[in-house]
Each structure stands twice: as structure tokens, then as C-alpha cells.
C-alpha atoms as a PDB file:
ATOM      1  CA  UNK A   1     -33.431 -32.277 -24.892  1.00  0.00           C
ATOM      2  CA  UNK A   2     -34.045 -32.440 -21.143  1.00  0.00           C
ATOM      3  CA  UNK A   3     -30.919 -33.981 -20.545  1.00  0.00           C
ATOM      4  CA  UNK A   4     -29.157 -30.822 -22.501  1.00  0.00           C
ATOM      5  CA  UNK A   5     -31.226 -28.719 -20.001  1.00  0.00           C
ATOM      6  CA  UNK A   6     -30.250 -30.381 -16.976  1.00  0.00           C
ATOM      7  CA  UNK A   7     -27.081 -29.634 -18.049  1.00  0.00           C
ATOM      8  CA  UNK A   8     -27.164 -26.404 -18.960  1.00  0.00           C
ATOM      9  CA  UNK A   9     -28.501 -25.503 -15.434  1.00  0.00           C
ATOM     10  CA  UNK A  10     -26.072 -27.595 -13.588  1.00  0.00           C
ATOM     11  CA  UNK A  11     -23.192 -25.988 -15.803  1.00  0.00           C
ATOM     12  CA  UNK A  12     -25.078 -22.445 -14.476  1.00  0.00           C
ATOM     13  CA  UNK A  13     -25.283 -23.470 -10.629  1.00  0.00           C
ATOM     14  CA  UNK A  14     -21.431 -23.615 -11.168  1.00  0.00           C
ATOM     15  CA  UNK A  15     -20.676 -20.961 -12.621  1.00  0.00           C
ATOM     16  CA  UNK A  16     -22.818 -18.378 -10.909  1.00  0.00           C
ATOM     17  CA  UNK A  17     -20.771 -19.156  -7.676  1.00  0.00           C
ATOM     18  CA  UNK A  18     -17.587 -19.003  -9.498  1.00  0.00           C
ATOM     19  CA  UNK A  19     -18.223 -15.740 -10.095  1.00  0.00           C
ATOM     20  CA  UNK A  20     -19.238 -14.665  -6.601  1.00  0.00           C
ATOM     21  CA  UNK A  21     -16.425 -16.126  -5.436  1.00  0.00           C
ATOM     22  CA  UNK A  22     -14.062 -13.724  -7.440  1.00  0.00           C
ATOM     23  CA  UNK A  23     -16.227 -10.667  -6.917  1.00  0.00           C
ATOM     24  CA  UNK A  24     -15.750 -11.271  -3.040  1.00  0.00           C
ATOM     25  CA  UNK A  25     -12.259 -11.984  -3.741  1.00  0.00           C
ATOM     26  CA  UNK A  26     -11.566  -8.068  -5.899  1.00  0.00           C
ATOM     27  CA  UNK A  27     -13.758  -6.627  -3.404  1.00  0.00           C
ATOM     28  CA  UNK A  28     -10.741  -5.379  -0.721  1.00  0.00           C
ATOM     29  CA  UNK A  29      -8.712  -4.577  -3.529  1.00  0.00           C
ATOM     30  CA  UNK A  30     -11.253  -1.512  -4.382  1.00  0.00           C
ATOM     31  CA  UNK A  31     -12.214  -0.827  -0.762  1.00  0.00           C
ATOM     32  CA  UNK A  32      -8.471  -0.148  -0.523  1.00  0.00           C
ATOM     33  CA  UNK A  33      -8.320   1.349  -3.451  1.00  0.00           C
ATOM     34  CA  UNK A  34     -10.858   4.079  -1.986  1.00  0.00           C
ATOM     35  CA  UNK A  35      -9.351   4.220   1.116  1.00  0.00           C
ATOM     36  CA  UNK A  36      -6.042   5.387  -0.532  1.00  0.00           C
ATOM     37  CA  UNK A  37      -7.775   8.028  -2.309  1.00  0.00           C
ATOM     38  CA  UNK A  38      -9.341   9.414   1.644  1.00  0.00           C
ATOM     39  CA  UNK A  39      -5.771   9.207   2.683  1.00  0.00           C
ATOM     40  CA  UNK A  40      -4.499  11.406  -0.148  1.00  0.00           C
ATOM     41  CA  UNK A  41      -7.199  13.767   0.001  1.00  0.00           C
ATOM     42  CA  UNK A  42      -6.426  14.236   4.172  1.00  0.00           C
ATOM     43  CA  UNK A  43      -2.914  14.743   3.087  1.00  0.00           C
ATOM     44  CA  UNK A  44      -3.656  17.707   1.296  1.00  0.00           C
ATOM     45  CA  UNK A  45      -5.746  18.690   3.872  1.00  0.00           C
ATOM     46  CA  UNK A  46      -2.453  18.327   6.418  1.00  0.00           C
ATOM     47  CA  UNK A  47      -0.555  20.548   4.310  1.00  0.00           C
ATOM     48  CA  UNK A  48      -3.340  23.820   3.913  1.00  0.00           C
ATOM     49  CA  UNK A  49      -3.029  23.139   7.346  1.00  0.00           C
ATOM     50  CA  UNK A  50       0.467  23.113   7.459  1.00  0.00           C
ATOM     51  CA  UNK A  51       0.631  26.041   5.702  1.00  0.00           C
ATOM     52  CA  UNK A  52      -1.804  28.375   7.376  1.00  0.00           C
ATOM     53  CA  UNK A  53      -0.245  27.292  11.178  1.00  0.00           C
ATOM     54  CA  UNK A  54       3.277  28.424   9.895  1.00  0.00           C
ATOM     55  CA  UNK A  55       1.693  31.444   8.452  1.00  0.00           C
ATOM     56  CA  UNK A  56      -0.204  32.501  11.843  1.00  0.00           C
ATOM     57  CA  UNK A  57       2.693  31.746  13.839  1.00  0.00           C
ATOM     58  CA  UNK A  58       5.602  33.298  11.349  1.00  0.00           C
ATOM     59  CA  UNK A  59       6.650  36.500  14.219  1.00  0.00           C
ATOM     60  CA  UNK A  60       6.843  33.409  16.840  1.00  0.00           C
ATOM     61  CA  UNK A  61       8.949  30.794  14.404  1.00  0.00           C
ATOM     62  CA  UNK A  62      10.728  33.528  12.602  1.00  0.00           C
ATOM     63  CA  UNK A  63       9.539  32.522   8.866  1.00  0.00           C
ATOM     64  CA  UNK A  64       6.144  32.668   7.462  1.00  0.00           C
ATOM     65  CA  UNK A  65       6.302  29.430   5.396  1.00  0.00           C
ATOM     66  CA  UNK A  66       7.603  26.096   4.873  1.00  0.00           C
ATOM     67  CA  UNK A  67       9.934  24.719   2.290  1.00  0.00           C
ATOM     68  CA  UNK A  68       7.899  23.633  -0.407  1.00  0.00           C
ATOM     69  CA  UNK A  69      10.291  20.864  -0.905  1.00  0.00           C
ATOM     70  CA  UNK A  70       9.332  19.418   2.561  1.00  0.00           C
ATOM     71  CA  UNK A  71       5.656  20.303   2.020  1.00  0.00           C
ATOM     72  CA  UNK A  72       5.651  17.873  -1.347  1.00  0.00           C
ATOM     73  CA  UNK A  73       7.538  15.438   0.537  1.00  0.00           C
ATOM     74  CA  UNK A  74       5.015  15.475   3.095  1.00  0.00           C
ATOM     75  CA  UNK A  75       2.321  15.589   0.827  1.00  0.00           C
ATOM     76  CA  UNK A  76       3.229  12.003  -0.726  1.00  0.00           C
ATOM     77  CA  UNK A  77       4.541   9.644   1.974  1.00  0.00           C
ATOM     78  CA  UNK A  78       1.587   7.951   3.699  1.00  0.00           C
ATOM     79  CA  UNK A  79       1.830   9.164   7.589  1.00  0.00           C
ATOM     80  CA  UNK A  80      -0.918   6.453   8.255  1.00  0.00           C
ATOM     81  CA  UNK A  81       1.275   3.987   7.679  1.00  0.00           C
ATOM     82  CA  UNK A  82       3.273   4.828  10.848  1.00  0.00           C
ATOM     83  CA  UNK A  83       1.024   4.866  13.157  1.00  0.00           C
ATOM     84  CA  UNK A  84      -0.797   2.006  14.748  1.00  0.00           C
ATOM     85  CA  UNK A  85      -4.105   0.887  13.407  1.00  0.00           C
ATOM     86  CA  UNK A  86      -6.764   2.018  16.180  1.00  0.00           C
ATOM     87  CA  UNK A  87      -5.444   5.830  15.490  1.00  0.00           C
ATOM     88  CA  UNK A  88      -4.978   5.426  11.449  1.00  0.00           C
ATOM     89  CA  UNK A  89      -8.204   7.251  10.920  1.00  0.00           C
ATOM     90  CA  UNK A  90      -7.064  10.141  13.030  1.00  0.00           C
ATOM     91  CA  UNK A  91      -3.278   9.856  11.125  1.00  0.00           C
ATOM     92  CA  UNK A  92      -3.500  13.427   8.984  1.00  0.00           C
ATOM     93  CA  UNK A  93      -4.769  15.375  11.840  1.00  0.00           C
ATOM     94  CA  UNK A  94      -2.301  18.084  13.138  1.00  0.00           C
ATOM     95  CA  UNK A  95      -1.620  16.559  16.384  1.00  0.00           C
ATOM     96  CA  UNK A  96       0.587  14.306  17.928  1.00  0.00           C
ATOM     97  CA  UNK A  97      -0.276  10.357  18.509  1.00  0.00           C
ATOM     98  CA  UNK A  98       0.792   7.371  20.851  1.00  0.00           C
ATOM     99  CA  UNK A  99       2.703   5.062  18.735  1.00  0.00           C
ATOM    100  CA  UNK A 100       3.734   2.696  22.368  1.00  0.00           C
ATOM    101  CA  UNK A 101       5.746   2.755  25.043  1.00  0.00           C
ATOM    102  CA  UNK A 102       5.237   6.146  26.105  1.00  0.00           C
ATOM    103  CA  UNK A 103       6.463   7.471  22.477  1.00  0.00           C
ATOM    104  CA  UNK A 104       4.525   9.618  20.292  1.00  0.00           C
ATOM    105  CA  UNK A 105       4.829  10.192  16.617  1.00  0.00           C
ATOM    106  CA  UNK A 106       4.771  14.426  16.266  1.00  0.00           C
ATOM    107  CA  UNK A 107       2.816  16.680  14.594  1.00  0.00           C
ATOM    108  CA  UNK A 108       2.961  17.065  11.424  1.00  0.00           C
ATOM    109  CA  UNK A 109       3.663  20.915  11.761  1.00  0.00           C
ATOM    110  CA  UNK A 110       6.726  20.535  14.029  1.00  0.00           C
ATOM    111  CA  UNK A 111       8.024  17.541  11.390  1.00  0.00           C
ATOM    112  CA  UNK A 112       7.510  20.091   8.318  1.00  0.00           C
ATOM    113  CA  UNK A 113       9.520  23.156  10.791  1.00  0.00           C
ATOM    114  CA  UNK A 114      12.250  20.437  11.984  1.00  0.00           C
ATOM    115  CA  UNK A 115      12.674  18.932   8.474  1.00  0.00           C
ATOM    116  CA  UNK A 116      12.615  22.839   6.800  1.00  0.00           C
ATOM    117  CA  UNK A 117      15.700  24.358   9.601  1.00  0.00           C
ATOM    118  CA  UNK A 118      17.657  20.838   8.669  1.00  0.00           C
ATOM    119  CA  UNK A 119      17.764  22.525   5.106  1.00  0.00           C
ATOM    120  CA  UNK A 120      18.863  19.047   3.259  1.00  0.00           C
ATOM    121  CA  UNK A 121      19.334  18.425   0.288  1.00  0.00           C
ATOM    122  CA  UNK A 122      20.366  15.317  -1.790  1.00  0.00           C
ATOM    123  CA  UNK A 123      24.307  16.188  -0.740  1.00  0.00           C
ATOM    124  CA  UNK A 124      23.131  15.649   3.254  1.00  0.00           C
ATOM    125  CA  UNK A 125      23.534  13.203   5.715  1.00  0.00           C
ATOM    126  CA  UNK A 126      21.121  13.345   9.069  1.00  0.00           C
ATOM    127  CA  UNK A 127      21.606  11.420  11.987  1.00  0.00           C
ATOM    128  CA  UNK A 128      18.407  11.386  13.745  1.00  0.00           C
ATOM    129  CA  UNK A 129      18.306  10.168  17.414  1.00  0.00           C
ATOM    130  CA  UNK A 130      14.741   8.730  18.449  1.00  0.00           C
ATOM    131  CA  UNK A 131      13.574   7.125  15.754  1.00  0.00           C
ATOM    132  CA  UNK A 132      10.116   6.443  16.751  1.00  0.00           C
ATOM    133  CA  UNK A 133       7.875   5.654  14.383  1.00  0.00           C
ATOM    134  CA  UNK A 134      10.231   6.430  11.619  1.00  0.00           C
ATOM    135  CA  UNK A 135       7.943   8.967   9.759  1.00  0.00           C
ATOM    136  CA  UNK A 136      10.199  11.868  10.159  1.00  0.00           C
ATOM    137  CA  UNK A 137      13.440   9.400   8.899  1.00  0.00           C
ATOM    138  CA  UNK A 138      11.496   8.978   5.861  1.00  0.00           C
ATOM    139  CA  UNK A 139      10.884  12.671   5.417  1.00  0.00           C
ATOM    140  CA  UNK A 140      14.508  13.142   5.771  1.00  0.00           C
ATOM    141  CA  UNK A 141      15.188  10.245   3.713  1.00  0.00           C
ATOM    142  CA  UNK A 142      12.961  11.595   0.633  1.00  0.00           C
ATOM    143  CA  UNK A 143      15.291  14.928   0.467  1.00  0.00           C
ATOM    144  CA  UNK A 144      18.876  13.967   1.456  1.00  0.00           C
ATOM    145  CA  UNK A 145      21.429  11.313   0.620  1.00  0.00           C
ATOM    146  CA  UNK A 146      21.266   9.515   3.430  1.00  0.00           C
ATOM    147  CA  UNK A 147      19.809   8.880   6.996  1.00  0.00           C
ATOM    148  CA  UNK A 148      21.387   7.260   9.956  1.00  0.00           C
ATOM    149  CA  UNK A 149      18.564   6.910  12.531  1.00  0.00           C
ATOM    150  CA  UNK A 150      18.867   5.475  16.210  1.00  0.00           C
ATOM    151  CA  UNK A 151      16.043   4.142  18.788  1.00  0.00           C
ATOM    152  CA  UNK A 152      16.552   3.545  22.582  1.00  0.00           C
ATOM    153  CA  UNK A 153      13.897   1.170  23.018  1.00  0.00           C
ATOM    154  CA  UNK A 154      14.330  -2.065  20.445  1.00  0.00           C
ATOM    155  CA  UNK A 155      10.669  -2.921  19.402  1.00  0.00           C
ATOM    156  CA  UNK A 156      10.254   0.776  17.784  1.00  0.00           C
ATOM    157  CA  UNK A 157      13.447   0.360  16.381  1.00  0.00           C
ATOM    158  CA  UNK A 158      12.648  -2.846  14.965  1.00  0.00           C
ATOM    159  CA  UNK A 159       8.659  -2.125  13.975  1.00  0.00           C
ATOM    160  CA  UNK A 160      10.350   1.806  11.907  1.00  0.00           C
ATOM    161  CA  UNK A 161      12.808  -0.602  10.470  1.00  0.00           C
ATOM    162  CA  UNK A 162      10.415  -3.223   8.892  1.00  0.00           C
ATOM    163  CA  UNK A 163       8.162  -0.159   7.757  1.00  0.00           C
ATOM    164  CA  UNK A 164      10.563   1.886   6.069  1.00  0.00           C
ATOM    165  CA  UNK A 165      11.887  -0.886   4.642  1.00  0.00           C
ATOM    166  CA  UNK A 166       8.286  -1.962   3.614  1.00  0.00           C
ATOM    167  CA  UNK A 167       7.814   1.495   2.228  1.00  0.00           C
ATOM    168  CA  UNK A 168      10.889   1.310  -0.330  1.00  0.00           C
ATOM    169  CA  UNK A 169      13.274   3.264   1.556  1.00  0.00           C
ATOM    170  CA  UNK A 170      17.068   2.520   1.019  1.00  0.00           C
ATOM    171  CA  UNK A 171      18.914   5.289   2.149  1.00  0.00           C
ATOM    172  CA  UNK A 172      17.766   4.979   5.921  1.00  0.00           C
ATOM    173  CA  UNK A 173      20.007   3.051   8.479  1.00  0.00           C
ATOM    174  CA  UNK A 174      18.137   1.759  11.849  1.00  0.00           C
ATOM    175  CA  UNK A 175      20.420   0.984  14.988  1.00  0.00           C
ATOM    176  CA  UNK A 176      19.071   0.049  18.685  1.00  0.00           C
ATOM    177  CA  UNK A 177      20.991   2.366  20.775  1.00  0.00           C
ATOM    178  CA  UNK A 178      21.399   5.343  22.976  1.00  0.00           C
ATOM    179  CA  UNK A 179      21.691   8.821  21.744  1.00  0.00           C
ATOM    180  CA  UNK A 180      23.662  10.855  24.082  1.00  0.00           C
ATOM    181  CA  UNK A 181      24.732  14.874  23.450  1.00  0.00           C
ATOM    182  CA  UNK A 182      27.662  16.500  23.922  1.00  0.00           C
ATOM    183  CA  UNK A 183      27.123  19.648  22.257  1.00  0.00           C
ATOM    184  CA  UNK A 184      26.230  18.451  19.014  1.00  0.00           C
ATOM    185  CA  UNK A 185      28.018  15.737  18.463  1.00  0.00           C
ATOM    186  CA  UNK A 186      26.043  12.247  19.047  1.00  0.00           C
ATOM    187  CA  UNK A 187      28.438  10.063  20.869  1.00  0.00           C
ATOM    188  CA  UNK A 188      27.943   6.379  22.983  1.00  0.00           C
ATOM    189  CA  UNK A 189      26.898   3.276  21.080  1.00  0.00           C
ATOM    190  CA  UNK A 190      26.962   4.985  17.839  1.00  0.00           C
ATOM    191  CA  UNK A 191      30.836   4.262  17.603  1.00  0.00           C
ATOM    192  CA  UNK A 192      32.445   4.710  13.906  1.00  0.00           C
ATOM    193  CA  UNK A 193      28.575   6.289  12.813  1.00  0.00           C
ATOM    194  CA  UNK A 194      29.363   9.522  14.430  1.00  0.00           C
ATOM    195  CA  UNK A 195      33.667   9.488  12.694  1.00  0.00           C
ATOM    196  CA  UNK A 196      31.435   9.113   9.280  1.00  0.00           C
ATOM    197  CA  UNK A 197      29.329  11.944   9.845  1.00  0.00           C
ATOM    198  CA  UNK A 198      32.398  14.240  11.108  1.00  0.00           C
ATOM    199  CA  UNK A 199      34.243  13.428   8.261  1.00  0.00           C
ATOM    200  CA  UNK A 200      31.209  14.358   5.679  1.00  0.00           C
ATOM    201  CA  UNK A 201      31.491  18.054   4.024  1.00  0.00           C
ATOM    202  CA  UNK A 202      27.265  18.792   4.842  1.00  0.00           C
ATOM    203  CA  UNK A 203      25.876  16.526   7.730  1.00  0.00           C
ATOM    204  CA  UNK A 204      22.919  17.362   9.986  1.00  0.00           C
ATOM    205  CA  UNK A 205      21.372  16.412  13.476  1.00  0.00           C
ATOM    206  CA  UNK A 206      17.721  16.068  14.240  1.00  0.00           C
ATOM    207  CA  UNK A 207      16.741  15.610  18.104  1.00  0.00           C
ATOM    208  CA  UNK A 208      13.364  13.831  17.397  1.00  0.00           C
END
């Protein structure tokens, strides 16, 4: 009998810390889980925002709302994840933010009035030049056909690259290069990119 004890408690020593072990492990799974459901909630908040800036300011931007096309767009694609960790919490607020280099990823009210005068739909191709982050290529991306984006300085080219491409998106093309205007036709190291685009029936061009 006192050997079936001793073995019953040793079986119980193990198995108690077993279990610890995996609670510990599911543990980040359901802080993340939470921390999803902040971000969604400050995404809705963005767009009342959103909203009630483009409404205040219609006489100045000459319409009183925003696409609600772009607006559910906006409303889904997680902004946090394009901006760098120490400003994540801070991601959903209507202002710009440093993203490196100098570069700033804009506000979400001037990405919901550029994205809403583009006027895409799944027919369009955009050529953006200054990628940045890449959170107004995905924008793009989530409305038109297809994106062609292009980034002067190579580690924000590569970093938007990895994260779209993290994020699912297929119909966005990265390229390292120089964006230079001539009217409105993007010209330089863009070679046969811009020939495509002049040859497409709808294309657009987004200055980011």
C-alpha cells in the first residue's frame, strides 16, 4: 500500500508540472489573442475619426466623406503591423509616425483622402512611388488589381516587402529605385514598369 502511494505522488509531482508547463506555453497565444481584439477596437476608433475629420473639413477638401470602400478597407488591415514596435501602441492614432530614416508612415486621414481621389477599383493598376512602410500599398492593393510600388532607400523597400508579403498580399510589386516626375508619368529606373502602365485602359499614380 505505501509503495502504491509513493507512487501515486511521484506520478502527481510529474504531472502537476506538465501541466504548468503547457499553461505557460498557451499563455501568449491569449495575450495575443486580446491584444488583437484592442487593435480592432482602435481601428474602429480610426475610422469615427476618419469620418468626422473629413466631415469638418468637407468646404476645405471639397467632399464631406470618404469612400466607404476605403473606410472598410481601412477598417480591416492591421496599420500596427507597419510600424515599428516602440510606436505600435500609438499605431491607430490620427497622426503621422517615424518608421526610419527620416520617413514617416501618414495619417491615416490623408491615406483614406489619397486612396478615395485614386477611385480604384478591382480593374486598376497604381504605381505608387515611396513605398515606405507599405501600409498605403496594401490599401491600394485590397481595392485594385494590382500595385506596382517603388522605394528610394533599400532597407524600407526590403522591410514593406517582407511585410506585405507576410500579410498575404499578392498583387503588390516592390522595386528599390528612384521615382522621378515628368508630368505624370513615372520615368528613370522603372524602365518597361512605366510602358505596362501606359499601355493599361485604367491606371493610377499615388505620390506617397
Amino acid at each position: 500500500m505505501r509503495a502504491q502511494a509513493s507512487a501515486f505522488w511521484s506520478l502527481r509531482l510529474l504531472i502537476l508540472p506538465s501541466l504548468a508547463i503547457v499553461a505557460l506555453a498557451a499563455y501568449p497565444k491569449t495575450a495575443s489573442g486580446v491584444e488583437e481584439q484592442t487593435y480592432a477596437v482602435r481601428r474602429e476608433q480610426m475610422i469615427r475619426t476618419i469620418e468626422a475629420q473629413a466631415h469638418n473639413l468637407s468646404s476645405a477638401i471639397g467632399r464631406g466623406h470618404v469612400d466607404p470602400r476605403v473606410l472598410d478597407v481601412m477598417g480591416k488591415i492591421p496599420r500596427h503591423e507597419f510600424v515599428p514596435e516602440d510606436f505600435r501602441q500609438a499605431s491607430y492614432e490620427d497622426r503621422p509616425l517615424p518608421i526610419g530614416f527620416g520617413q514617416t508612415i501618414s495619417q491615416p486621414l490623408i491615406v483614406a483622402l489619397m486612396t478615395d481621389i485614386l477611385n480604384v477599383d478591382r480593374t486598376s493598376v497604381v504605381l505608387e512611388v515611396g513605398t515606405g512602410s507599405g501600409y498605403q500599398a496594401a490599401v491600394a492593393a485590397a481595392l485594385a488589381r494590382q500595385v506596382y510600388t517603388i522605394e528610394i532607400i533599400p532597407e524600407l523597400s526590403y522591410r514593406a516587402a517582407d511585410r506585405l508579403h507576410h500579410l498575404g498580399y499578392t498583387n503588390v510589386a516592390t522595386r528599390v529605385g528612384d521615382g522621378i516626375l515628368d508630368g505624370r508619368t513615372p520615368v528613370h529606373s522603372m524602365g518597361s514598369l512605366s510602358l505596362r502602365l501606359q499601355l493599361t485602359s485604367r491606371h493610377h499614380y499615388c505620390n506617397n
